[in-house]
Protein backbone atom coordinates (compact mmCIF):
# COMPACT_ATOMS: atom_id res chain seq x y z
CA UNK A 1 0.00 0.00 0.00
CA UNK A 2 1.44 3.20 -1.27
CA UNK A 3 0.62 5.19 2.13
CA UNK A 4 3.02 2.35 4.22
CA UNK A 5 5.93 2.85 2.07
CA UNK A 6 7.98 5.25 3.93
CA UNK A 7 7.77 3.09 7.46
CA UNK A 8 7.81 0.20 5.51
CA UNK A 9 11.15 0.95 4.31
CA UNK A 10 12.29 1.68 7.52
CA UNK A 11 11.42 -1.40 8.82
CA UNK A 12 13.10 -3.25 6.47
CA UNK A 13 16.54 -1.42 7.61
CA UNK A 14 15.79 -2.81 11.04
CA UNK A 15 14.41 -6.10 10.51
CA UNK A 16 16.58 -8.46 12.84
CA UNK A 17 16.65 -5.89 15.75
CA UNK A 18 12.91 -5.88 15.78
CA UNK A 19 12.52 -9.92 15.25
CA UNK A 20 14.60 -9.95 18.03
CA UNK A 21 12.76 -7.64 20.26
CA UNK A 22 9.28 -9.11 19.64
CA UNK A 23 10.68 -12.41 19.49
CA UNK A 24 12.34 -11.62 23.09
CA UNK A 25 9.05 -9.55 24.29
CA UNK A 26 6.81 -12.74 22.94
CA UNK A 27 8.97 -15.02 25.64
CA UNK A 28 8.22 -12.48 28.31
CA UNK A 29 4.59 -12.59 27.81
CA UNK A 30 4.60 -16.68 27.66
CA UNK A 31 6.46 -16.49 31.15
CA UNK A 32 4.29 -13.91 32.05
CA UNK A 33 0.96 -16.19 31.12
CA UNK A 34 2.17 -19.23 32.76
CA UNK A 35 3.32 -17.49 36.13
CA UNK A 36 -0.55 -18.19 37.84
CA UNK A 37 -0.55 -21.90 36.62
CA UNK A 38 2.41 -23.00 38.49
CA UNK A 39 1.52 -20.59 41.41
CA UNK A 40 -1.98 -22.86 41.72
CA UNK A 41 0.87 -25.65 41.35
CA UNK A 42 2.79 -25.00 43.88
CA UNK A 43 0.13 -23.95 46.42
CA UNK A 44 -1.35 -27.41 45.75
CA UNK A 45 2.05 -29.08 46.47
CA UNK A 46 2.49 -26.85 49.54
CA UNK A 47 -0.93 -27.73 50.96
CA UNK A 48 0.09 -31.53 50.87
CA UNK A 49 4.01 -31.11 52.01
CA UNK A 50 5.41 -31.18 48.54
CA UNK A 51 7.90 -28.72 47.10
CA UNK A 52 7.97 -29.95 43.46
CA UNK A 53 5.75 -27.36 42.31
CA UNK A 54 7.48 -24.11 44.06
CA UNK A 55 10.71 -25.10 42.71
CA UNK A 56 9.13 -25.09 39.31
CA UNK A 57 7.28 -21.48 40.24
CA UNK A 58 10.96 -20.30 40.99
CA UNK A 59 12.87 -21.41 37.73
CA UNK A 60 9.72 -19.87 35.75
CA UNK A 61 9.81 -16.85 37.37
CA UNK A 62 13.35 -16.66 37.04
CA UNK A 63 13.71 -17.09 33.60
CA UNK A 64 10.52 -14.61 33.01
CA UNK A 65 13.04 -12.00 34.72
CA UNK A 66 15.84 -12.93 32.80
CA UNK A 67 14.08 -12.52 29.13
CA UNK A 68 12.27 -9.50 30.35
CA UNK A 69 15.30 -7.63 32.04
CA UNK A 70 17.42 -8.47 28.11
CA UNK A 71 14.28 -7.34 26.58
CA UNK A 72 14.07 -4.02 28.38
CA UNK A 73 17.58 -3.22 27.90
CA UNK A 74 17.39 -4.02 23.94
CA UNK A 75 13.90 -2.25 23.52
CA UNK A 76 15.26 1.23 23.85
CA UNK A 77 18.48 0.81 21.57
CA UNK A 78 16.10 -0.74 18.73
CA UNK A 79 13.48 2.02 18.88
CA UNK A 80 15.82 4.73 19.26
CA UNK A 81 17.48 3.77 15.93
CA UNK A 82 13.91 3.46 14.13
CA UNK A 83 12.70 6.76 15.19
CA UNK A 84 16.10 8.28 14.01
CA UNK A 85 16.04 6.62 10.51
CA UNK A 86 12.11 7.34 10.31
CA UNK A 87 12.27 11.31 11.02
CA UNK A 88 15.57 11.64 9.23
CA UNK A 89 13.88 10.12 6.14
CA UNK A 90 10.91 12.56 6.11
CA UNK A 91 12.93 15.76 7.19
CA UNK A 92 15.90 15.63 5.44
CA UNK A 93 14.63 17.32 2.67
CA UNK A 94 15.31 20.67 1.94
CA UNK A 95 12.31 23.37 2.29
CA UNK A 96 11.14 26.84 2.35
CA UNK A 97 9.50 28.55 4.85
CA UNK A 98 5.78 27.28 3.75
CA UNK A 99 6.99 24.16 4.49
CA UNK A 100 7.80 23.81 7.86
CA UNK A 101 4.38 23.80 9.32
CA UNK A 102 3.79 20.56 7.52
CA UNK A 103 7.43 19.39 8.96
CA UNK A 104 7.06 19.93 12.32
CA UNK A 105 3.63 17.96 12.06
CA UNK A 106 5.47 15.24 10.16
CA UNK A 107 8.30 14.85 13.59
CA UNK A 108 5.38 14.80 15.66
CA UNK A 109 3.77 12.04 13.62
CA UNK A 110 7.52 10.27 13.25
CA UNK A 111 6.88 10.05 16.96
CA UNK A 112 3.68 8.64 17.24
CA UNK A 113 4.56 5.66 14.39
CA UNK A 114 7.49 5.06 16.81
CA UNK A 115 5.75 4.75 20.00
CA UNK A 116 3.25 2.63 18.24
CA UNK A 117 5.90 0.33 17.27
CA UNK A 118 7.35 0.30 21.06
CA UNK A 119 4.29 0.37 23.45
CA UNK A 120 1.23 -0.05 21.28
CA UNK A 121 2.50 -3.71 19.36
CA UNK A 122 3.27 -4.69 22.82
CA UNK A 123 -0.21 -3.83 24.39
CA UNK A 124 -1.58 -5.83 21.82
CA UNK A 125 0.49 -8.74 22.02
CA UNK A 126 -0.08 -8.50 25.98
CA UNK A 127 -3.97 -8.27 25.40
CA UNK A 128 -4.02 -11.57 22.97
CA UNK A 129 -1.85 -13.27 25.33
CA UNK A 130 -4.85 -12.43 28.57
CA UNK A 131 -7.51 -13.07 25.96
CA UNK A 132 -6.74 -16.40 24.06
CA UNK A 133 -3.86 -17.48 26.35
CA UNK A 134 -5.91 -17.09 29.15
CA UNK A 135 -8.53 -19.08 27.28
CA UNK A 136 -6.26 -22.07 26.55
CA UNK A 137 -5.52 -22.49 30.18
CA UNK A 138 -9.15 -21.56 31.66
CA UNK A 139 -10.57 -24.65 29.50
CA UNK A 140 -7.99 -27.20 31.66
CA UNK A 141 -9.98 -25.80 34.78
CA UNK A 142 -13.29 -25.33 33.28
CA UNK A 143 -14.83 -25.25 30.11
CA UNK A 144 -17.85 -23.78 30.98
CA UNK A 145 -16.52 -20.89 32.15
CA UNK A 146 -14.54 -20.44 28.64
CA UNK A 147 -18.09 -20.80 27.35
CA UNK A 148 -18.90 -18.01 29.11
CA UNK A 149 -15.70 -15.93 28.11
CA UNK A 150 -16.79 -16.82 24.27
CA UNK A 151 -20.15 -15.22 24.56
CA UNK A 152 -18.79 -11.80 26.20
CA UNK A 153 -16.42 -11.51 23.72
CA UNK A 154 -19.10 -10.53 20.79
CA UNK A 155 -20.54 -7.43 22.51
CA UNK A 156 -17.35 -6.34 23.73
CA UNK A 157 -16.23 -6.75 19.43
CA UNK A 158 -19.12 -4.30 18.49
CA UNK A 159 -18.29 -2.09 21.04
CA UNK A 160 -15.07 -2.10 19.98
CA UNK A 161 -15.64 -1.43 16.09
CA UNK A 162 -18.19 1.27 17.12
CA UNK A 163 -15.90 2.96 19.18
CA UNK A 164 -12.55 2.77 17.03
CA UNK A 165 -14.76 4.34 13.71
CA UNK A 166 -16.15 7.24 15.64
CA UNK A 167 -12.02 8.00 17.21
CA UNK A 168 -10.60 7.69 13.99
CA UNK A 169 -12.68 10.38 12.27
CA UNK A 170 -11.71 12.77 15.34
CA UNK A 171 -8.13 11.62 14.96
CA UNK A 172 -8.19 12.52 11.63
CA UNK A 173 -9.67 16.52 12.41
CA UNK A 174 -7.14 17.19 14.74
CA UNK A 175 -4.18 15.77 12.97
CA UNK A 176 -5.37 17.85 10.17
CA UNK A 177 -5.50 20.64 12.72
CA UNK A 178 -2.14 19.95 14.25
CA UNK A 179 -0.51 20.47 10.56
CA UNK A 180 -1.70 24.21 10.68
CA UNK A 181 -0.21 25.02 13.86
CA UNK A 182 3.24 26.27 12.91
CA UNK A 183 1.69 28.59 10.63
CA UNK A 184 -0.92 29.94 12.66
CA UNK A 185 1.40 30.66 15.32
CA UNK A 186 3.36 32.43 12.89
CA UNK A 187 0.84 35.40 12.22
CA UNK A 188 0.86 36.26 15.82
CA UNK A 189 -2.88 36.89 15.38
CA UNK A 190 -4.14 36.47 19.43
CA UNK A 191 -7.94 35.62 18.20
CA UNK A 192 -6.76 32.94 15.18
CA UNK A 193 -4.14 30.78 17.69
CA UNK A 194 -7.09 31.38 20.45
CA UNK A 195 -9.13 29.59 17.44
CA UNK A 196 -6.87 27.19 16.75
CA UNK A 197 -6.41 25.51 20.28
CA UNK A 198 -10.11 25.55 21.16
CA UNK A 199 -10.70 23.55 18.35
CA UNK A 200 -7.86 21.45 19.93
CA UNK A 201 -9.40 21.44 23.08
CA UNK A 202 -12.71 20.50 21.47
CA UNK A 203 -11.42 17.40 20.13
CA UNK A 204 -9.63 16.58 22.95
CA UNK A 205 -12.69 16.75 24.95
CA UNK A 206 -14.66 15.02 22.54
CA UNK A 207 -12.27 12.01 22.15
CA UNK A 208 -12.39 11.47 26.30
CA UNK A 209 -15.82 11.35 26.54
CA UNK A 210 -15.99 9.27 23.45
CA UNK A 211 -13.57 6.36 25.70
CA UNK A 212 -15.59 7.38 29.17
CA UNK A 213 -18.79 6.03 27.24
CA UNK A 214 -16.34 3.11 25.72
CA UNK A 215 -14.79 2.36 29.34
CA UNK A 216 -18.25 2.38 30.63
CA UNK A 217 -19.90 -0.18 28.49
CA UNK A 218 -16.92 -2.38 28.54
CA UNK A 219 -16.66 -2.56 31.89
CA UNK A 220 -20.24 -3.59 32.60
CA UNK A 221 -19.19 -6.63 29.88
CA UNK A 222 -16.05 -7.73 32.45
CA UNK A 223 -18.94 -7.66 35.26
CA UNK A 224 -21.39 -9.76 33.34
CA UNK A 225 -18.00 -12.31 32.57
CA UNK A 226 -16.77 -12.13 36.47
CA UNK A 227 -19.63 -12.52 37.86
CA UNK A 228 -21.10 -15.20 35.38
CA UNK A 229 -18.27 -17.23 35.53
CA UNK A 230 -18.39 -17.37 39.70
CA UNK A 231 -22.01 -18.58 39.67
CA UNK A 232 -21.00 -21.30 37.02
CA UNK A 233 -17.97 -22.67 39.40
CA UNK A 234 -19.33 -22.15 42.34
CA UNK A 235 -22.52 -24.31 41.35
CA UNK A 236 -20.97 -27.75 40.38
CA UNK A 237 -22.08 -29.71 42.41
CA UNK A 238 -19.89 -32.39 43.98
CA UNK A 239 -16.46 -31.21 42.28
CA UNK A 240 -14.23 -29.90 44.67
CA UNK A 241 -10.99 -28.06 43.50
CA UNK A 242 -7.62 -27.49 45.14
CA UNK A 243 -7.18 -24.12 46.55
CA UNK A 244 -4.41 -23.59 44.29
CA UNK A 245 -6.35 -24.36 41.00
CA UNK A 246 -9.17 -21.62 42.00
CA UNK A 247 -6.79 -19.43 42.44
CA UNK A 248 -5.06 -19.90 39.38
CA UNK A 249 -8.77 -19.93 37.18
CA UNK A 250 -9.81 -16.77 38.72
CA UNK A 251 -6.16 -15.06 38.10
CA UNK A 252 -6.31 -16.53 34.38
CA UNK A 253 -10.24 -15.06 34.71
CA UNK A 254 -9.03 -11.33 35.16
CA UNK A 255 -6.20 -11.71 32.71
CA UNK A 256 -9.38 -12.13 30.05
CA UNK A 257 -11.26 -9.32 32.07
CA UNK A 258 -8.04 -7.02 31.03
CA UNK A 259 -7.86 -7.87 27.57
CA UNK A 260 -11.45 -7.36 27.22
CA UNK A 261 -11.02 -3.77 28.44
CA UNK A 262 -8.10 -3.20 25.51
CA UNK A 263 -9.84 -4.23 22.90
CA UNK A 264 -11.53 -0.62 22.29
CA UNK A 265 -7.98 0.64 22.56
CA UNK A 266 -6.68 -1.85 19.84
CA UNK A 267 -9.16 -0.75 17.57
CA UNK A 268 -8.75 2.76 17.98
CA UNK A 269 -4.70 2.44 17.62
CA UNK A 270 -5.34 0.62 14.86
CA UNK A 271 -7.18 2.79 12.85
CA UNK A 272 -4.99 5.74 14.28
CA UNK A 273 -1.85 4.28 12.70
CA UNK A 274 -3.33 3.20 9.56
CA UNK A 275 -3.65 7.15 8.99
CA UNK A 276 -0.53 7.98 10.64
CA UNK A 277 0.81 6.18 7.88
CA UNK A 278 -1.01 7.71 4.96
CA UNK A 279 -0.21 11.40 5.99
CA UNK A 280 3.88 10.33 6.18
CA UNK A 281 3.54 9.12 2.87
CA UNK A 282 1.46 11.59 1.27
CA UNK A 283 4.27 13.74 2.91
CA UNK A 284 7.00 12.06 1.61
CA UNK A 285 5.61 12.41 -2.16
CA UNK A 286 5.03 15.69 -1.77
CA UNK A 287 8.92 16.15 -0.20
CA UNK A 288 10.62 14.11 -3.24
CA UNK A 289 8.53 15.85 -5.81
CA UNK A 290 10.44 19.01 -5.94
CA UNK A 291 13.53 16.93 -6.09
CA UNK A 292 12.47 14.37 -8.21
CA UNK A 293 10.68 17.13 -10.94
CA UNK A 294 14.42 18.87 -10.87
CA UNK A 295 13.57 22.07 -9.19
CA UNK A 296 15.52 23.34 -6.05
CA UNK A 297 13.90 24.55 -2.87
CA UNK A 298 15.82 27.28 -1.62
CA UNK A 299 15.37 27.04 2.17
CA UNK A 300 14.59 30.42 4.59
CA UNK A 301 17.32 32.37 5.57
């Protein structure tokens, strides 16, 4: 897709460093994921006099710490370097003065396809680890319960697409906004920069309430799942289970609760980046076509 190419490029410059990092990050999460299991494991084996399970809970831990501690460490170094090569690649470019309104918009967006890249990938990856790891595991305890899990999951989806289409469109206004600030803080006109930053602040305003209605609905989905899935364990009859194991279902049961309440987010980041993307190429055309058609750009004194 034509509006991907300039972070596409970029990404192909720092391929292994970001295998690596997700790769190392993916690890994390899987230690992360199985922690609770061999926590209900070990609090079994202590209940009976056994120690099998805690020294299992210690060398999973341990190596959890280890991955995530190399992980850490490597995350900045490889996202440092990709926001370098990414802003360097749309700035570069020589331009006149009419230009750097759109440039300093294009840094800030640099940014923001950075720390997507860094935080937002990871969020997601953490959220479909608590949703369909958590899944995987909850059926070995009970699979009515994962029933239950299913059936939340397809309000909390419309929710989700509902919210990320309305954010998106307000994304869009004030990014298109943002791109006029250099230049209306260039005419020094007091009522016109007033202008410009309620419309800011409108946005702004309009996006939070936007995920207070999102959080709000969501939430009240977790609550049906919680509470749903206590009535459903707590009424078989005649099955008994290890202290250990219940708490290890009802840890794995708010791990799903969590990645419920990110799905809006995804959505919304989602759609966010996917014009992120379009503006730095559209930018980058426009940048290369003075070069490209032969004619200089003389930049400001």
């Amino acid at each position: 897709m034509p509006s991907a190419t300039p972070i596409r490029r970029v990404l192909m410059e720092h391929r292994s460093q970001l295998v690596l990092n997700y790769s190392l990050f993916a690890l994390e999460m899987l230690g992360m994921l199985l922690r609770p299991y061999f926590l209900g494991v070990a609090v079994n084996g202590l209940v009976k006099g056994e120690y099998r399970g805690l020294m299992q809970l210690v060398v999973v831990h341990l190596l959890w710490l280890v991955v995530g501690t190399m992980r850490h460490m490597y995350d900045s170094r490889t996202f440092s370097a990709i926001y370098t090569s990414f802003v360097t690649r749309l700035l570069s470019q020589p331009a006149g003065a009419a230009e750097l309104s759109k440039r300093s918009a294009l840094s800030s967006l640099a940014r923001q396809v950075t720390d997507f890249l860094e935080f937002d990938v990871n969020y997601l990856a953490e959220a479909f680890y608590n949703i369909f790891g958590s899944l995987v595991i909850l059926f070995v305890y009970d699979r009515r319960v994962v029933a239950i899990c299913f059936a939340i999951l397809i309000p909390v989806m419309i929710i989700a697409r509902r919210y990320g289409r309305s954010a998106v469109q307000l994304n869009r206004e004030q990014f298109d906004e943002l791109e006029k600030q250099v230049d209306i803080l260039a005419t020094q006109d007091t009522g016109a920069i007033k202008e410009h930053y309620g419309r800011l602040r409108a946005w702004q305003i309009k996006l939070s309430d936007l995920e207070a209605w999102n959080f709000g609905a969501t939430e009240l989905c977790v609550l049906l799942s919680v509470s749903g899935s206590l009535l459903v364990s707590a009424s078989a009859g005649g099955m008994a289970m290890q202290v250990g194991s219940i708490i290890g279902m009802y840890t794995y049961l708010l791990k799903f609760a969590s990645g419920l309440e990110t799905i809006p987010y995804m959505v919304q980041r989602l759609g966010a980046l996917r014009d992120i993307l379009r503006r730095a190429g559209a930018a980058e055309r426009e940048v290369a076509a003075p070069l490209t058609s032969g004619t200089s750009v003389t930049p400001p004194p």
